[in-house]
Protein backbone atom coordinates (compact mmCIF):
# COMPACT_ATOMS: atom_id res chain seq x y z
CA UNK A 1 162.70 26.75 -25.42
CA UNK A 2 159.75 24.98 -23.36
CA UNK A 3 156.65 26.87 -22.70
CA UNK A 4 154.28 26.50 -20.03
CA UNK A 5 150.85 27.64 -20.88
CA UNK A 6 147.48 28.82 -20.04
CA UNK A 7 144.44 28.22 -21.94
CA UNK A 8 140.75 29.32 -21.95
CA UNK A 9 137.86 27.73 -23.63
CA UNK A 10 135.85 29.82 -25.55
CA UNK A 11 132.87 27.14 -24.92
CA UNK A 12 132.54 26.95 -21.33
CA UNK A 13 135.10 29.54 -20.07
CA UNK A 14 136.98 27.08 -18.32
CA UNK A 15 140.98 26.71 -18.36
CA UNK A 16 143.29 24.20 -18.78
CA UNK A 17 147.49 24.83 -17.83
CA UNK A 18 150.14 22.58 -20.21
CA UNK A 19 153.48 22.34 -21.16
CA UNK A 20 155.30 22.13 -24.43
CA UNK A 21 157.83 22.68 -26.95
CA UNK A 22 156.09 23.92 -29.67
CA UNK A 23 153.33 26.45 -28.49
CA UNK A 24 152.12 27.13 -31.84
CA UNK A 25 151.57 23.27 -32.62
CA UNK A 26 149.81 22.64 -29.37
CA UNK A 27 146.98 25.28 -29.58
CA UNK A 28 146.46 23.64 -32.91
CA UNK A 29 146.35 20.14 -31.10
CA UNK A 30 143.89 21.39 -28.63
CA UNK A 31 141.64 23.10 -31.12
CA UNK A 32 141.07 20.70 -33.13
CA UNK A 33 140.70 18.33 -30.55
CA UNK A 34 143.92 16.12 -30.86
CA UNK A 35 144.15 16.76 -26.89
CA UNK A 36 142.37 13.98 -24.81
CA UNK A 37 142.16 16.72 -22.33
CA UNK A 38 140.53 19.20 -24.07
CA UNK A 39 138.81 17.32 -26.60
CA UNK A 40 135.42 18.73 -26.91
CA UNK A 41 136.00 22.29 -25.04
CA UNK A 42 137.36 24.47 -27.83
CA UNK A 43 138.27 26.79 -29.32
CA UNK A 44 140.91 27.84 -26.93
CA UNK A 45 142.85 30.90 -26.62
CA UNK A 46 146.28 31.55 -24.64
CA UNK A 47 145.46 33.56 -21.62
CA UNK A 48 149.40 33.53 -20.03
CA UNK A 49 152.80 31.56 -21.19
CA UNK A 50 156.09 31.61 -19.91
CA UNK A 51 158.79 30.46 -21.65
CA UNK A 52 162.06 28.32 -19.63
CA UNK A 53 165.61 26.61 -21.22
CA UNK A 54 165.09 23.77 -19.45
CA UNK A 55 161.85 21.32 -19.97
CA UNK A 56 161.81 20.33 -16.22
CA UNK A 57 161.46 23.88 -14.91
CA UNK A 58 158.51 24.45 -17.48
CA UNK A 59 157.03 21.47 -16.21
CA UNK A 60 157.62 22.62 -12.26
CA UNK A 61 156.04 26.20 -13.30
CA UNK A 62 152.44 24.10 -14.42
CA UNK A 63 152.66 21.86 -11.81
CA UNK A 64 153.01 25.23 -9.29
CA UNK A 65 150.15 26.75 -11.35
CA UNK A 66 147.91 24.42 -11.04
CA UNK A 67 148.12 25.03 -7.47
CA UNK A 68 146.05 27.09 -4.76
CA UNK A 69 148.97 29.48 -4.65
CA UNK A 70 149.73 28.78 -8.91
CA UNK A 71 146.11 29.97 -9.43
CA UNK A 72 146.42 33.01 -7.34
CA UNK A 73 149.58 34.06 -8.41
CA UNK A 74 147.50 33.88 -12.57
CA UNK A 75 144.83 36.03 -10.93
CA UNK A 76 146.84 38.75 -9.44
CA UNK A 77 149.31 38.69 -12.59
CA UNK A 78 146.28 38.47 -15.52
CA UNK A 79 143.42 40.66 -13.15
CA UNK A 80 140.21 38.80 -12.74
CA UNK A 81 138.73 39.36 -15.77
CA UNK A 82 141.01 36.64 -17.28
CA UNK A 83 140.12 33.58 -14.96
């Protein structure tokens, strides 16, 4: 499986959308600041994942959801409270 993911910062409140193969691994890469990305901005929690066979449709769904219409489609599926 390949997951696409949502993450929040704890810090700042701010989110950052990834792909990967091992969810559990990469929380634990952004937490503790192995991420380039994210360095800095944890701790981070997972706010949405979706899980897809195939890596190149996970990476399609966080290319979509970083999108205008991506980010929309997180805040009427999560509520606003979430973003």
């Amino acid at each position: 499986m390949f997951y696409t993911y949502v993450l929040k910062s704890k810090k700042d409140g701010k989110m950052y959308t990834g792909s990967t193969k091992d969810l559990r691994k990469r929380l634990i890469q952004h937490n503790t600041g192995k991420s380039t990305y994210t360095k800095g901005r944890g701790p981070f929690e997972i706010i949405y994942y979706e899980a897809c066979l195939l890596e190149e449709k996970a990476r399609s769904r966080e290319t979509f959801l970083k999108t205008g219409m991506g980010k929309r489609y997180l805040k009427n599926r999560l509520g606003a409270s979430y973003l």
